[in-house]
PDB file of N, CA and C in Angstrom:
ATOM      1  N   UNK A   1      32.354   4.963  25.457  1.00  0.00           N
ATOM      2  CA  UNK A   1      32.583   3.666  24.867  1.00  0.00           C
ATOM      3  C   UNK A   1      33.820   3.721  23.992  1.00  0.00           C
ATOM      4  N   UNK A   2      34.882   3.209  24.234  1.00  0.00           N
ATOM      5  CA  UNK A   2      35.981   3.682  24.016  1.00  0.00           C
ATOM      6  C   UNK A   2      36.224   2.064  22.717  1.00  0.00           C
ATOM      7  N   UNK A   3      36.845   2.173  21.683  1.00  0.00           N
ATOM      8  CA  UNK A   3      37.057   1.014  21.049  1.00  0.00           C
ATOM      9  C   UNK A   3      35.813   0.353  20.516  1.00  0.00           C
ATOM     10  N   UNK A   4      34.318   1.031  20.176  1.00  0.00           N
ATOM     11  CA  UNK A   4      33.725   0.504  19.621  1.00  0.00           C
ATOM     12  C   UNK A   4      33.080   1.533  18.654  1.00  0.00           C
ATOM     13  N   UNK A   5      32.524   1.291  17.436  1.00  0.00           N
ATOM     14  CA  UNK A   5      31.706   2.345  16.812  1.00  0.00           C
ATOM     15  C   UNK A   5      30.297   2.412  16.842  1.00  0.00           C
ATOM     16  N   UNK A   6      29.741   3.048  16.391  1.00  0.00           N
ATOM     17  CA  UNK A   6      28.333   3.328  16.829  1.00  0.00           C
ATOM     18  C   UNK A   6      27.675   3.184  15.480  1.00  0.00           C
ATOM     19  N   UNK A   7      26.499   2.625  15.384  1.00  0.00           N
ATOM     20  CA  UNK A   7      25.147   2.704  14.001  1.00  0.00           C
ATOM     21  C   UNK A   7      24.536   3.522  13.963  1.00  0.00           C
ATOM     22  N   UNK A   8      23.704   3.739  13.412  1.00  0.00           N
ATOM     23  CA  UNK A   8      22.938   4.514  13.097  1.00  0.00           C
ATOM     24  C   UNK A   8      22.001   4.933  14.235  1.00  0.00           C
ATOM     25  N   UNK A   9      21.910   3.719  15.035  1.00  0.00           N
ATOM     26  CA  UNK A   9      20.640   3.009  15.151  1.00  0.00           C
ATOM     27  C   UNK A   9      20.834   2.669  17.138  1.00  0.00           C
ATOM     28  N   UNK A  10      22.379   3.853  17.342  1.00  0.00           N
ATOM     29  CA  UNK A  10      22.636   4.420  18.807  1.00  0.00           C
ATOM     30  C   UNK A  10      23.582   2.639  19.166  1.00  0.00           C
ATOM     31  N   UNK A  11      23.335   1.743  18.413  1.00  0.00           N
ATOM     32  CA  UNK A  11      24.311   0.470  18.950  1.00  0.00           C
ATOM     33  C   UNK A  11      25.132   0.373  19.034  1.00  0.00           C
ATOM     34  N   UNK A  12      25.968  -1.006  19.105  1.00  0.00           N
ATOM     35  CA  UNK A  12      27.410  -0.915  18.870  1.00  0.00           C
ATOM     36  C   UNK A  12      27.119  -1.988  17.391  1.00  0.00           C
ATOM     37  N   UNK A  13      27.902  -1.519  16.369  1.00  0.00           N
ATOM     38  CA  UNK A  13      28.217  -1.919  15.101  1.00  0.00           C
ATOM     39  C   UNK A  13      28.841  -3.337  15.232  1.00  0.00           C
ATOM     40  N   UNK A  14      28.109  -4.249  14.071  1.00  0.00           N
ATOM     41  CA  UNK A  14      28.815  -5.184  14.075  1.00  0.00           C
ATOM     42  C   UNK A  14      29.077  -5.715  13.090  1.00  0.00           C
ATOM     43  N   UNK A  15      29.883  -7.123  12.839  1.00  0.00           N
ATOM     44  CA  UNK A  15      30.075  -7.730  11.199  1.00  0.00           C
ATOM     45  C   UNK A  15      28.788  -7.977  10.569  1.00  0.00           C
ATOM     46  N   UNK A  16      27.369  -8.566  10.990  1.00  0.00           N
ATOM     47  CA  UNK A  16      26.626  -8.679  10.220  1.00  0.00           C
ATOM     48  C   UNK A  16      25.934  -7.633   9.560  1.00  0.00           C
ATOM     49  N   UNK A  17      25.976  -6.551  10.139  1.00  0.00           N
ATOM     50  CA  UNK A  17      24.938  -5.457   9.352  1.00  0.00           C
ATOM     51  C   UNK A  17      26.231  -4.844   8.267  1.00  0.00           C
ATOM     52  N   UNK A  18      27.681  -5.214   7.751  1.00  0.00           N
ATOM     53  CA  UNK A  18      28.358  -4.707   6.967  1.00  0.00           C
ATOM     54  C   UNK A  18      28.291  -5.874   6.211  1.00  0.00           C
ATOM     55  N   UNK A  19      28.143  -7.147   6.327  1.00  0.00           N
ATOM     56  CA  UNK A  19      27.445  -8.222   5.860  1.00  0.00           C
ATOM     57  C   UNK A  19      26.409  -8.332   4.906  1.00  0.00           C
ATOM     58  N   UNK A  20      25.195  -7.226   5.651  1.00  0.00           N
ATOM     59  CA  UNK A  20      23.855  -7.279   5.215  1.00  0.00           C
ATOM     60  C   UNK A  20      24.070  -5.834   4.151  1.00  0.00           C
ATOM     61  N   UNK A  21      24.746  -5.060   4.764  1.00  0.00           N
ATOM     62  CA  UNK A  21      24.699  -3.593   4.078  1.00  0.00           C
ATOM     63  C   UNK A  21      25.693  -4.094   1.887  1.00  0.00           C
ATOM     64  N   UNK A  22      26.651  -5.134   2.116  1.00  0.00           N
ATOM     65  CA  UNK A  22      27.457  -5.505   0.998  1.00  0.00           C
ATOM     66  C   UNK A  22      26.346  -6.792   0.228  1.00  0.00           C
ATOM     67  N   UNK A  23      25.457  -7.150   0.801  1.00  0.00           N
ATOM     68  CA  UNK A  23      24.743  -8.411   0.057  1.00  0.00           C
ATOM     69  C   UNK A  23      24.741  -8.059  -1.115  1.00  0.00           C
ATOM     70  N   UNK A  24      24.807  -9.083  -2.083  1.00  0.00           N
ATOM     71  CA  UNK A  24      24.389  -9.195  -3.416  1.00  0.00           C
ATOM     72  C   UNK A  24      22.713 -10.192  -3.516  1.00  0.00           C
ATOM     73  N   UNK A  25      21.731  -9.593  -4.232  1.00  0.00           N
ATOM     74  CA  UNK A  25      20.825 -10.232  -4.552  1.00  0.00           C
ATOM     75  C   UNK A  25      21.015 -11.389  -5.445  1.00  0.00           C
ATOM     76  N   UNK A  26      20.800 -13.071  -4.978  1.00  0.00           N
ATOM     77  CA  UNK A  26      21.165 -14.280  -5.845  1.00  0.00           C
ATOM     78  C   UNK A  26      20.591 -13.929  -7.330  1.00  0.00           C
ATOM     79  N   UNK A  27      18.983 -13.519  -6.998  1.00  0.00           N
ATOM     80  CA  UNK A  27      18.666 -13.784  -8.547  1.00  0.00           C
ATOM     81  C   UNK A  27      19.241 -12.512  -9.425  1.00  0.00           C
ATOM     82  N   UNK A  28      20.267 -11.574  -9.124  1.00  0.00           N
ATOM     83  CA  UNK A  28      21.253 -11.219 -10.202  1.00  0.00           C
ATOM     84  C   UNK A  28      22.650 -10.792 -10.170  1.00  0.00           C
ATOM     85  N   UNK A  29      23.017 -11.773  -9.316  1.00  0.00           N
ATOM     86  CA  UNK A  29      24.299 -12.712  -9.484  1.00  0.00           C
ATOM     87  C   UNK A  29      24.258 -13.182 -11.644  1.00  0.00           C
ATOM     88  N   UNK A  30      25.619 -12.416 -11.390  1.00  0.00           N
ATOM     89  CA  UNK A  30      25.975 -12.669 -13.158  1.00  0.00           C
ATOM     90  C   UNK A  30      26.533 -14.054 -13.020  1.00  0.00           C
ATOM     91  N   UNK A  31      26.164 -14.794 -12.963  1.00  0.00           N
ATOM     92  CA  UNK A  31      26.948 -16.344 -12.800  1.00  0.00           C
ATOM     93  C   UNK A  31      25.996 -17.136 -13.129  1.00  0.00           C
ATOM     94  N   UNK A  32      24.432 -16.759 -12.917  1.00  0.00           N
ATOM     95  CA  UNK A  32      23.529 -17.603 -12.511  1.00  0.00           C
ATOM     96  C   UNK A  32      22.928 -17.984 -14.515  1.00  0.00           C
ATOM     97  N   UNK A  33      22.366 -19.584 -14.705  1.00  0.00           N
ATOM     98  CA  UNK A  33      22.244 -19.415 -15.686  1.00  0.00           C
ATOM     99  C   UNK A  33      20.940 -19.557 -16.492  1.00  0.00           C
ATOM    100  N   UNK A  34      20.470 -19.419 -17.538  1.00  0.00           N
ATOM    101  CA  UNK A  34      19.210 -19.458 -17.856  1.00  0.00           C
ATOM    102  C   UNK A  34      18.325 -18.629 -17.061  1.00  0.00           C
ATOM    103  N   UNK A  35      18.264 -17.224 -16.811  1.00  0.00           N
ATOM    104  CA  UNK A  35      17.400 -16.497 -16.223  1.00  0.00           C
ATOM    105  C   UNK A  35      17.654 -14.825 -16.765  1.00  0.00           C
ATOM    106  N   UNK A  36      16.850 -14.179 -17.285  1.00  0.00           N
ATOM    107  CA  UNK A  36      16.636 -13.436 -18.006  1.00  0.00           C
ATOM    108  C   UNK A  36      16.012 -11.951 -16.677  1.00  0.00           C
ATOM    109  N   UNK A  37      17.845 -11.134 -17.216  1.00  0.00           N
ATOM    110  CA  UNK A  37      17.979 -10.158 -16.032  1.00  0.00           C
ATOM    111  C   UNK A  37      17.099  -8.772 -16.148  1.00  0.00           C
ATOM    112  N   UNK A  38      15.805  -8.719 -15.282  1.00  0.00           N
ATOM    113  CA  UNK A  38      14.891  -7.864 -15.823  1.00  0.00           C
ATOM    114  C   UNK A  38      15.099  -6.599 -14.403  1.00  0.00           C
ATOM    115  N   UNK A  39      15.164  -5.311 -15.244  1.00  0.00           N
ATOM    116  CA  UNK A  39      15.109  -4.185 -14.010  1.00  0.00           C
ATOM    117  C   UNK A  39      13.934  -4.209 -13.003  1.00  0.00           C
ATOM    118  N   UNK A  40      14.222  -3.992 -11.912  1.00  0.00           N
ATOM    119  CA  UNK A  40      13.141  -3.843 -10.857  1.00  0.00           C
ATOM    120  C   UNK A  40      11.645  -3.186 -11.465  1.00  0.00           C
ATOM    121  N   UNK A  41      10.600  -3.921 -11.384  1.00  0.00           N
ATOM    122  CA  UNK A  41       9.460  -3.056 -12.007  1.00  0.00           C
ATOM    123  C   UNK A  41       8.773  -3.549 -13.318  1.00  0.00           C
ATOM    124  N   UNK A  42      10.339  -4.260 -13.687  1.00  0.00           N
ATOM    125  CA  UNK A  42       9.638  -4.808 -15.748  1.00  0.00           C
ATOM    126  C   UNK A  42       9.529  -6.384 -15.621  1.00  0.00           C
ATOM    127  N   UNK A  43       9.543  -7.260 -14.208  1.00  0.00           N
ATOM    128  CA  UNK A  43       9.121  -8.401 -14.513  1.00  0.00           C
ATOM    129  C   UNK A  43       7.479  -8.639 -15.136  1.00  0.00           C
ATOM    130  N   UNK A  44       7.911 -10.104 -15.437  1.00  0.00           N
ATOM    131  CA  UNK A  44       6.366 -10.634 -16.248  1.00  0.00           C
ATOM    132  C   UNK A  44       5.700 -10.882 -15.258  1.00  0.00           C
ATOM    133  N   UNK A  45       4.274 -10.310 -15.503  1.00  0.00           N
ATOM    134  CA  UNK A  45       3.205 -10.965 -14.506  1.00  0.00           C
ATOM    135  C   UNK A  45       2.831 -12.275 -14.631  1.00  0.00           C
ATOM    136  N   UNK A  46       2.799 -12.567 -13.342  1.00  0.00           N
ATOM    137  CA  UNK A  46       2.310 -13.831 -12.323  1.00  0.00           C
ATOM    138  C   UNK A  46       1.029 -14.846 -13.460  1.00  0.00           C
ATOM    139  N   UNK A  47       0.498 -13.569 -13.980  1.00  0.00           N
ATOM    140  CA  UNK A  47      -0.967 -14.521 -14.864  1.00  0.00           C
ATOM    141  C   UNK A  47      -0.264 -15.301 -15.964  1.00  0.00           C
ATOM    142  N   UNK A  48       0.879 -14.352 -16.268  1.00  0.00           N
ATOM    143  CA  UNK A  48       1.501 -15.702 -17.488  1.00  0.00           C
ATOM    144  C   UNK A  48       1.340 -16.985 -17.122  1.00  0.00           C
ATOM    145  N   UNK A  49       2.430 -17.299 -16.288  1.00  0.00           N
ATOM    146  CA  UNK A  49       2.900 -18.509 -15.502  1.00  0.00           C
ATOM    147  C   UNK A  49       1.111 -19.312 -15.248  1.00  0.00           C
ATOM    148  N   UNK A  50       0.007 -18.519 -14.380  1.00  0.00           N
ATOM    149  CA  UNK A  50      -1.176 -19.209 -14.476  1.00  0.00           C
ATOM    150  C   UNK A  50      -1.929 -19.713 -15.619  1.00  0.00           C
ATOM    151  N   UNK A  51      -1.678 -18.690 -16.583  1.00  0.00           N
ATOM    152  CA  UNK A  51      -2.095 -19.109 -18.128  1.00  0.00           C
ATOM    153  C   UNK A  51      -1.727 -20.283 -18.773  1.00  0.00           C
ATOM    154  N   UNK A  52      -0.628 -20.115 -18.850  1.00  0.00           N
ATOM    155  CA  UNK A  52       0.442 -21.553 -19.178  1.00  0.00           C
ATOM    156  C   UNK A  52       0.191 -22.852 -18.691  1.00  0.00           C
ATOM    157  N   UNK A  53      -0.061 -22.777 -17.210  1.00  0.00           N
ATOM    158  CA  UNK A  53      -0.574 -24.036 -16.571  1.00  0.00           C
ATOM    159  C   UNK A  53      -1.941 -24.252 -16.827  1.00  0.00           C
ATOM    160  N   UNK A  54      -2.849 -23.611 -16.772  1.00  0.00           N
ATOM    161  CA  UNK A  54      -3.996 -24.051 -16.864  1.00  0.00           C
ATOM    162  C   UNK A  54      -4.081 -24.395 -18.369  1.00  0.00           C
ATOM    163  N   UNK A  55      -3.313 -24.045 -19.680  1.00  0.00           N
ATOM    164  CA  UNK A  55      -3.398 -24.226 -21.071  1.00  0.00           C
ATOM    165  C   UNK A  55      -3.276 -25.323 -21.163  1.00  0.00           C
ATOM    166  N   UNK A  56      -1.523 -25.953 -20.829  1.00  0.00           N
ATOM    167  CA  UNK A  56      -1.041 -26.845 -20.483  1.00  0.00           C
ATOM    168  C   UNK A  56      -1.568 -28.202 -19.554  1.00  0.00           C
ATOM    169  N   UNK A  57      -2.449 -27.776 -18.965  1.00  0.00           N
ATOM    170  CA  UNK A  57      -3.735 -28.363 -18.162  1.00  0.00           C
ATOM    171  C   UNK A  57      -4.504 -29.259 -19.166  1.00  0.00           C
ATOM    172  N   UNK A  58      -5.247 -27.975 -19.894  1.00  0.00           N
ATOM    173  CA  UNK A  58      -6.206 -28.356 -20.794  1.00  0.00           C
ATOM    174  C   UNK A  58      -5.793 -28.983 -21.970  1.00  0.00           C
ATOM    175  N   UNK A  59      -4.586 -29.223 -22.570  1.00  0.00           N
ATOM    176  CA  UNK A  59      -4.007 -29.760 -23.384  1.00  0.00           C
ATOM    177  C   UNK A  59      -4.075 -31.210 -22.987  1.00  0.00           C
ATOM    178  N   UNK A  60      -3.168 -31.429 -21.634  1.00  0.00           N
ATOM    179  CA  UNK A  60      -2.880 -32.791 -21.330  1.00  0.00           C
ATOM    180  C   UNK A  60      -4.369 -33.312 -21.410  1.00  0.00           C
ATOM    181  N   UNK A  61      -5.453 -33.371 -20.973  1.00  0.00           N
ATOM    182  CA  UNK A  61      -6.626 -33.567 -20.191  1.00  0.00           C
ATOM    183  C   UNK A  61      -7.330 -34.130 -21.890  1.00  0.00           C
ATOM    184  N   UNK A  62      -6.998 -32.943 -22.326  1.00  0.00           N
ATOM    185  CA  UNK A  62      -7.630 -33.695 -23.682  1.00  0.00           C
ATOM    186  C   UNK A  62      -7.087 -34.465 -24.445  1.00  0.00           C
ATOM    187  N   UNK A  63      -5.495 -34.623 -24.599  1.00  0.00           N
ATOM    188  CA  UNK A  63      -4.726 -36.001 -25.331  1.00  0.00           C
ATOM    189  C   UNK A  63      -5.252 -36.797 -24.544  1.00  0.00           C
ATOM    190  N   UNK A  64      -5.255 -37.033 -23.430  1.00  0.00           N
ATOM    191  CA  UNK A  64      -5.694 -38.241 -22.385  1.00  0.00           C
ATOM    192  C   UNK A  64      -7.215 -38.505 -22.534  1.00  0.00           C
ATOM    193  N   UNK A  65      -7.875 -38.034 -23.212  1.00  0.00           N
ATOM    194  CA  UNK A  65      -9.078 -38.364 -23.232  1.00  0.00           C
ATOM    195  C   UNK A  65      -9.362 -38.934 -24.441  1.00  0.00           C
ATOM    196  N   UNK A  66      -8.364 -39.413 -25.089  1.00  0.00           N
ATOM    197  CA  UNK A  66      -8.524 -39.772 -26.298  1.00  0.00           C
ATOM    198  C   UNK A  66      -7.644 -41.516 -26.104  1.00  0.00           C
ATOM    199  N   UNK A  67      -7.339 -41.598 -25.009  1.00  0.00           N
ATOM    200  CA  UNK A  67      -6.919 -42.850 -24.384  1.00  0.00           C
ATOM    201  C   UNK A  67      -8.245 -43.807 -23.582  1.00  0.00           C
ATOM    202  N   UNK A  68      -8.385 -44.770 -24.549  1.00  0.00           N
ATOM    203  CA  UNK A  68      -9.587 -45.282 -24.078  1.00  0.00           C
ATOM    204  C   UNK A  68      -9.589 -46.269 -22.302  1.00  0.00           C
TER     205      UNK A  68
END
């Protein structure tokens, strides 16, 4: 195969996998704003976010119950 290179992977190489191999991950893109850049491993758990809503739940539910 004369004029082409080879992958890893016995193919012939192409623009997208040097494409895929250079990606930048969006959510830490230094551009992006209001989002708080946490190392792989130290995000906040998922129950926050459920906590919050269901608090936030129970908050609304009870001002509104005070609406006759």
């Amino acid at each position: 195969m004369s004029g082409t290179t080879q992958n890893t992977t016995g193919g012939p190489a192409t623009g997208a996998q040097a494409v895929v191999q250079d990606a930048v991950d969006p959510a830490r893109r230094p551009d992006v704003l209001l989002r708080v850049r946490r190392e792989p491993g130290h995000e906040p758990s998922v129950w926050w976010n459920i906590g919050a809503f269901l608090g936030f739940s129970v908050v609304v539910v009870a001002l509104l119950s005070f609406i006759p």
